[in-house]
N, C-alpha and C. Protein backbone atom coordinates (compact mmCIF):
# COMPACT_ATOMS: atom_id res chain seq x y z
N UNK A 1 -27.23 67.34 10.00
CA UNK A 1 -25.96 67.92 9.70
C UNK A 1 -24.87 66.94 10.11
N UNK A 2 -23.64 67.04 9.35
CA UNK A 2 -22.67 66.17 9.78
C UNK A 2 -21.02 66.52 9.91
N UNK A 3 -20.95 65.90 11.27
CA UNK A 3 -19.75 66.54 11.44
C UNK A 3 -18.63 65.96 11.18
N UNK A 4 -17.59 66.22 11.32
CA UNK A 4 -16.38 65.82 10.77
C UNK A 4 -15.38 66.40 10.85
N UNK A 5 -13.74 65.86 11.62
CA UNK A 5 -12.73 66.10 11.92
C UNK A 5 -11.74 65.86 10.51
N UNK A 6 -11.15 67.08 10.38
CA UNK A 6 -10.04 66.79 8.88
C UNK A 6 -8.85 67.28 9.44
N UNK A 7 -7.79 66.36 9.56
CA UNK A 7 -6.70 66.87 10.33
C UNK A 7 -6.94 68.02 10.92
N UNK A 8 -7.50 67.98 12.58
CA UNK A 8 -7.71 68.93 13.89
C UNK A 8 -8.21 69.97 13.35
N UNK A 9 -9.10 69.80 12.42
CA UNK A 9 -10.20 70.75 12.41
C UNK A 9 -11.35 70.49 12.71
N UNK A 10 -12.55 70.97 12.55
CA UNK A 10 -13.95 70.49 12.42
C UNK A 10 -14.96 70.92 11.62
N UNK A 11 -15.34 70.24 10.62
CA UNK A 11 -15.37 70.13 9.35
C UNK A 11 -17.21 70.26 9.72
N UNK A 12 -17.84 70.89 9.18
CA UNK A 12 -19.63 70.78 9.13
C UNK A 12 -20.03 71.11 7.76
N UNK A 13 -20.22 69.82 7.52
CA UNK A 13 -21.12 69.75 6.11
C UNK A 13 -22.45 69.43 6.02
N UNK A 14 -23.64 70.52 5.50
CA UNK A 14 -24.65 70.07 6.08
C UNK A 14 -25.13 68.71 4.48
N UNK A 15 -25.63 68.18 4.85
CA UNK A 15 -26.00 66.94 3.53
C UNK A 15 -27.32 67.00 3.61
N UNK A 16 -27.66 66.41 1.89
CA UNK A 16 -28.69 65.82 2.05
C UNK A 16 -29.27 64.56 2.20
N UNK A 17 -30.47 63.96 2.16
CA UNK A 17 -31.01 62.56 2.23
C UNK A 17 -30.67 62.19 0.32
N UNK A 18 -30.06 61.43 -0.14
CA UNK A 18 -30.66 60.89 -0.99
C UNK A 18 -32.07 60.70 -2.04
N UNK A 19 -32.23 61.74 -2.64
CA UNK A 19 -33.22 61.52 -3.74
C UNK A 19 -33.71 60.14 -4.08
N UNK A 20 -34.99 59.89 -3.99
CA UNK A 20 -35.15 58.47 -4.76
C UNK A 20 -35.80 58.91 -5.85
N UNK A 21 -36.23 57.74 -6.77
CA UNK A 21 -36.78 58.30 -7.99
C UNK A 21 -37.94 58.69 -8.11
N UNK A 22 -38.90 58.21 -6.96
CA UNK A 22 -40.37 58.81 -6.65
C UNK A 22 -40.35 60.03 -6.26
N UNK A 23 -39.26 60.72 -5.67
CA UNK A 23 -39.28 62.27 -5.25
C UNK A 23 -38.81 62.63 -6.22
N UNK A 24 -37.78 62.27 -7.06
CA UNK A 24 -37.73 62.99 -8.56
C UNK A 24 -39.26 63.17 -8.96
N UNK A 25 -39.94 61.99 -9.59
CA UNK A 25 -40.79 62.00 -10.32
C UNK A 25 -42.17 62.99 -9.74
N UNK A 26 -41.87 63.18 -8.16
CA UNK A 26 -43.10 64.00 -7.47
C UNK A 26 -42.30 65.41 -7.95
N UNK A 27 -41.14 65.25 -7.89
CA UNK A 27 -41.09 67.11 -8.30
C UNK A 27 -41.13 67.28 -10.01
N UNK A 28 -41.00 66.54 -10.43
CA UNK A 28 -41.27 66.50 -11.99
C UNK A 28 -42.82 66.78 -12.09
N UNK A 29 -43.50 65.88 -11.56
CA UNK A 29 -45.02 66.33 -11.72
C UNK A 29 -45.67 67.54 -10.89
N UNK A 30 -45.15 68.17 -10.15
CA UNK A 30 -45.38 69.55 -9.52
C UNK A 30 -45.53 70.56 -10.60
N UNK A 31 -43.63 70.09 -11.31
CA UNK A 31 -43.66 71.36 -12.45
C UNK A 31 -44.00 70.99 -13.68
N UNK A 32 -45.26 69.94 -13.89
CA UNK A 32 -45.81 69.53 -14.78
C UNK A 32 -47.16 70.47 -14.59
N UNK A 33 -47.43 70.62 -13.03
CA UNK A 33 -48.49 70.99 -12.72
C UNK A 33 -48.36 72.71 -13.12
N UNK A 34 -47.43 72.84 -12.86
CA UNK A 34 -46.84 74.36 -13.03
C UNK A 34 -46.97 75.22 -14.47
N UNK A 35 -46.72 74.12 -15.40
CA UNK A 35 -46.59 74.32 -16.92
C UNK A 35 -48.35 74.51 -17.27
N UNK A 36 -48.96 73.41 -16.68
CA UNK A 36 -50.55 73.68 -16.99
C UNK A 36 -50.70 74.90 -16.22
N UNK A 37 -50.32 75.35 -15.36
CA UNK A 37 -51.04 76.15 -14.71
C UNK A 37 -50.54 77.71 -15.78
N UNK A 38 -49.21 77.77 -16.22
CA UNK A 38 -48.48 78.57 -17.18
C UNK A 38 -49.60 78.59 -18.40
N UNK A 39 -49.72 77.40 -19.17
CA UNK A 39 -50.69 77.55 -20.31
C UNK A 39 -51.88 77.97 -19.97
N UNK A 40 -52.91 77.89 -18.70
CA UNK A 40 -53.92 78.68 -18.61
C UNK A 40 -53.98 80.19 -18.52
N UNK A 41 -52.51 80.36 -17.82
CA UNK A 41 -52.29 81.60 -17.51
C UNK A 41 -52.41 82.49 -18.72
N UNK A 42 -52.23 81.93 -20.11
CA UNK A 42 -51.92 82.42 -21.24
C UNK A 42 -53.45 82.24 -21.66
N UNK A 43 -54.05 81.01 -21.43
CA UNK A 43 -55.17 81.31 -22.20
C UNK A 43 -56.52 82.48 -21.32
N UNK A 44 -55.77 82.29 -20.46
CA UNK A 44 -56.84 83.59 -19.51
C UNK A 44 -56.29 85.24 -19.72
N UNK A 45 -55.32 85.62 -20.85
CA UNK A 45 -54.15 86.83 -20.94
C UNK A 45 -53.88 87.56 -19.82
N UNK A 46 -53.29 86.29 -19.18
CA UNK A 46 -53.00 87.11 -17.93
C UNK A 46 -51.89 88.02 -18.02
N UNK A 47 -50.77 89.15 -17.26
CA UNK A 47 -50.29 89.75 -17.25
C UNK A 47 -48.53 89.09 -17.65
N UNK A 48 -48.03 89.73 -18.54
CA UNK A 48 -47.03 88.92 -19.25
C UNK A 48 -45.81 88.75 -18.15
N UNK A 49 -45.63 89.18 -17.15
CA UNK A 49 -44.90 89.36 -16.26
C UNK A 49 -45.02 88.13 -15.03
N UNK A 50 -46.21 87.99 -14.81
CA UNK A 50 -46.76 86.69 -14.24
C UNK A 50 -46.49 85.60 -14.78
N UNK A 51 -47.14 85.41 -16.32
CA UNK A 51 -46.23 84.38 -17.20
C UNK A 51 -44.59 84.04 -16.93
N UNK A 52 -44.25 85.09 -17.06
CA UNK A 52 -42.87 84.94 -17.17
C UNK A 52 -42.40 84.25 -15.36
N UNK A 53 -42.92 84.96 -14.77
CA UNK A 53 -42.25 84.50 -13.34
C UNK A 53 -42.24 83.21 -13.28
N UNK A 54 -43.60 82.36 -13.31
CA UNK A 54 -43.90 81.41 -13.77
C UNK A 54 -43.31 80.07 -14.79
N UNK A 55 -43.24 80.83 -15.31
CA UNK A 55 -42.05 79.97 -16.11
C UNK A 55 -40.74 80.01 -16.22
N UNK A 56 -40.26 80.55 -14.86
CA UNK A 56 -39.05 80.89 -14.90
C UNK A 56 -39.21 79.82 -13.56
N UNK A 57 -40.19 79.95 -12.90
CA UNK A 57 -40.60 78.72 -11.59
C UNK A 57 -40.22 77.60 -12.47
N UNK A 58 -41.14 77.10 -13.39
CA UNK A 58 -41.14 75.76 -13.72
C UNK A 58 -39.75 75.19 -14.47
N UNK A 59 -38.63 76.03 -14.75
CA UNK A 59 -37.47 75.86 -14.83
C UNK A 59 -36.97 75.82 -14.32
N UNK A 60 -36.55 76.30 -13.48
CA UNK A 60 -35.98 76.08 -11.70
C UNK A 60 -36.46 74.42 -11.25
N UNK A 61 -37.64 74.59 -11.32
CA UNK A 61 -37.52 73.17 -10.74
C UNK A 61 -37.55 71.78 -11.36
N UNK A 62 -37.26 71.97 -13.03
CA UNK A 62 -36.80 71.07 -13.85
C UNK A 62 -35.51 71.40 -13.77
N UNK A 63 -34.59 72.03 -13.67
CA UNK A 63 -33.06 72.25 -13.40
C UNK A 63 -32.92 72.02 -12.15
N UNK A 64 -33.57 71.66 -11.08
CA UNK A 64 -33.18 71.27 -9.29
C UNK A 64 -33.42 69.37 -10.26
N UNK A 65 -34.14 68.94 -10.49
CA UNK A 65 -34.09 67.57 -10.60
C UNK A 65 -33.21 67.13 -11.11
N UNK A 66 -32.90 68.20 -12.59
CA UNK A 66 -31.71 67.10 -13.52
C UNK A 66 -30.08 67.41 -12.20
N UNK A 67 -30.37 68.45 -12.00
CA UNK A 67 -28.93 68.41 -10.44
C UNK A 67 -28.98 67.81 -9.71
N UNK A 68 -29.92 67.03 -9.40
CA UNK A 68 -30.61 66.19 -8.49
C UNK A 68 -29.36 64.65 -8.52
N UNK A 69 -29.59 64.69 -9.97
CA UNK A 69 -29.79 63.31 -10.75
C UNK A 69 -28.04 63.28 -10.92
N UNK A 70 -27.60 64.45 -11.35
CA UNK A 70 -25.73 64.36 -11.43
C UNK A 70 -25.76 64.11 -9.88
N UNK A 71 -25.91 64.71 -9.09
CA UNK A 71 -25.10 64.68 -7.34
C UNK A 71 -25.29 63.09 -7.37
N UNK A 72 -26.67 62.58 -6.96
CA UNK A 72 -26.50 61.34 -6.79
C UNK A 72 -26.22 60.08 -7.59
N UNK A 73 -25.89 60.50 -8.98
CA UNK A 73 -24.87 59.74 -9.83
C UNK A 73 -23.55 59.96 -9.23
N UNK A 74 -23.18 61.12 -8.98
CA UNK A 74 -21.71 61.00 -8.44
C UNK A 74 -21.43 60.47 -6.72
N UNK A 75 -22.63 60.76 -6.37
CA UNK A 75 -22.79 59.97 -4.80
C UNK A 75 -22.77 58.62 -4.88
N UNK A 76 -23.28 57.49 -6.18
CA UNK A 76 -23.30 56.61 -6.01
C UNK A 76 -22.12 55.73 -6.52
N UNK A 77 -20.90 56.55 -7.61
CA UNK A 77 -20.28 56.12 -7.94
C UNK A 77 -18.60 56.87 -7.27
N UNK A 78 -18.86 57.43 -6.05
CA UNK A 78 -17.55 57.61 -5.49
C UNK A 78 -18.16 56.02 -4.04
N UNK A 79 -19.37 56.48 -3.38
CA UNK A 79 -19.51 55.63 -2.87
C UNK A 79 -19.02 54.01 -2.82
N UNK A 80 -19.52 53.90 -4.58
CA UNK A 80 -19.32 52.21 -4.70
C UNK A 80 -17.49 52.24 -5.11
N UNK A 81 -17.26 52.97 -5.14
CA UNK A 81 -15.53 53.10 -5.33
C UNK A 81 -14.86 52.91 -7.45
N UNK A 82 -16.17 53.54 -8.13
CA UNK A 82 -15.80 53.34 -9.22
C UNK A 82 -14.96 54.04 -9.87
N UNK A 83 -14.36 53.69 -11.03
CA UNK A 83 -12.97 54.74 -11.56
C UNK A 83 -13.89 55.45 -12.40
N UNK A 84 -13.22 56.51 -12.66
CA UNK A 84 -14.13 57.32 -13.73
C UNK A 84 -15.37 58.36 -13.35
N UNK A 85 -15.11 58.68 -11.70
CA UNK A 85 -16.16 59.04 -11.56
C UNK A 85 -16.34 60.97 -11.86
N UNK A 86 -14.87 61.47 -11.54
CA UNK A 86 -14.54 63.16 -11.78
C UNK A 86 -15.19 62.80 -14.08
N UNK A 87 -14.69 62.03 -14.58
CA UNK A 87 -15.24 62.28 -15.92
C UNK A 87 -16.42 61.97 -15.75
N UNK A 88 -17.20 61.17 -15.42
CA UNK A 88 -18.51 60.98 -15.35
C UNK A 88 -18.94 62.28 -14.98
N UNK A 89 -18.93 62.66 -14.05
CA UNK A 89 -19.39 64.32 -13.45
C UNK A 89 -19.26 65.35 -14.24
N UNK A 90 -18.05 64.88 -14.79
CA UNK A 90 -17.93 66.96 -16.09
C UNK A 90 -18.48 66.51 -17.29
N UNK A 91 -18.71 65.08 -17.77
CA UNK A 91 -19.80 64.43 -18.89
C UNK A 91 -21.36 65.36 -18.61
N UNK A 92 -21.45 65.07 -17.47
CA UNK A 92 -23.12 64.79 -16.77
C UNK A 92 -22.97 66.77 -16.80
N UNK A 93 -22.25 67.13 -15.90
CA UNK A 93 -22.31 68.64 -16.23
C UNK A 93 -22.77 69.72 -17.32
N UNK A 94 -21.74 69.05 -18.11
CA UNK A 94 -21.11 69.86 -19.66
C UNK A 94 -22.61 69.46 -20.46
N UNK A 95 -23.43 68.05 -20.29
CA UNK A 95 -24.75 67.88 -20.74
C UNK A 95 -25.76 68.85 -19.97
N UNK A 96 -26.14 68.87 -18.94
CA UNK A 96 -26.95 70.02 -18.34
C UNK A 96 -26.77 71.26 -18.55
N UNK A 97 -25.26 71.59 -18.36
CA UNK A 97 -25.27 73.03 -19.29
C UNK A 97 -25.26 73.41 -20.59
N UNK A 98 -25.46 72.67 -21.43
CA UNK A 98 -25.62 72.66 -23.13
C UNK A 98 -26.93 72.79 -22.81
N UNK A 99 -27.79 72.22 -22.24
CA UNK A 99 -29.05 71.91 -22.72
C UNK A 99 -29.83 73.66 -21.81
N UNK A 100 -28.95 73.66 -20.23
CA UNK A 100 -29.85 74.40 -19.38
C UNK A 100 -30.14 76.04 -19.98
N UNK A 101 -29.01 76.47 -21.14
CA UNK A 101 -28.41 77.58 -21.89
C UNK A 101 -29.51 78.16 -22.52
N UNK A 102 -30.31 79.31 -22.90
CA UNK A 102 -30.93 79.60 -23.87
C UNK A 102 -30.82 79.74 -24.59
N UNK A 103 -31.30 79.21 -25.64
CA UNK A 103 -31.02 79.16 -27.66
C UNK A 103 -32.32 80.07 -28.44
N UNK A 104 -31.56 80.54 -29.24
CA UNK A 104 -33.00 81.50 -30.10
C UNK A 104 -33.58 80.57 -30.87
């Protein structure tokens, strides 16, 4: 956790470590593992409710990565002091939520 004084207050923000791309790619293949485990579920007719929980898991944790991936794009580009970084962020946003939306 980290603390921090903002004009005579005291500021606690808890943070995280930095994502690298191997812990992306380990939680990508979890809910890779998740999706097989979803398609057996179907080929064994399991209970449609189970399915569903299930795949409501393996979305969750393909939507924790791609959030993953905006924070520390915008962590790395306020960090390095680049311009453009609030549009970069509602770019990177406005793409995750087009896509995260359900379509018929």
């Amino acid at each position: 956790m980290l603390r921090r004084r903002v004009r005579g207050a005291r500021l606690i923000v808890a943070t995280q470590a930095p994502q690298t791309r191997d812990q992306l790619q380990a939680r990508l293949r979890r809910a890779e593992g998740q999706l097989r485990g979803v398609q057996r579920m179907l080929g064994e007719d399991a209970e449609y409710r189970e399915v569903l929980t299930q795949l409501a898991a393996v979305k969750a944790a393909v939507d924790q990565v791609g959030l993953l991936l905006i924070t520390e794009r915008l962590r790395s580009c306020v960090t390095a002091g680049e311009e453009g970084c609030a549009d970069d962020f509602e770019q990177a946003v406005a793409t995750f939520l087009r896509h995260a939306t359900l379509s018929h």
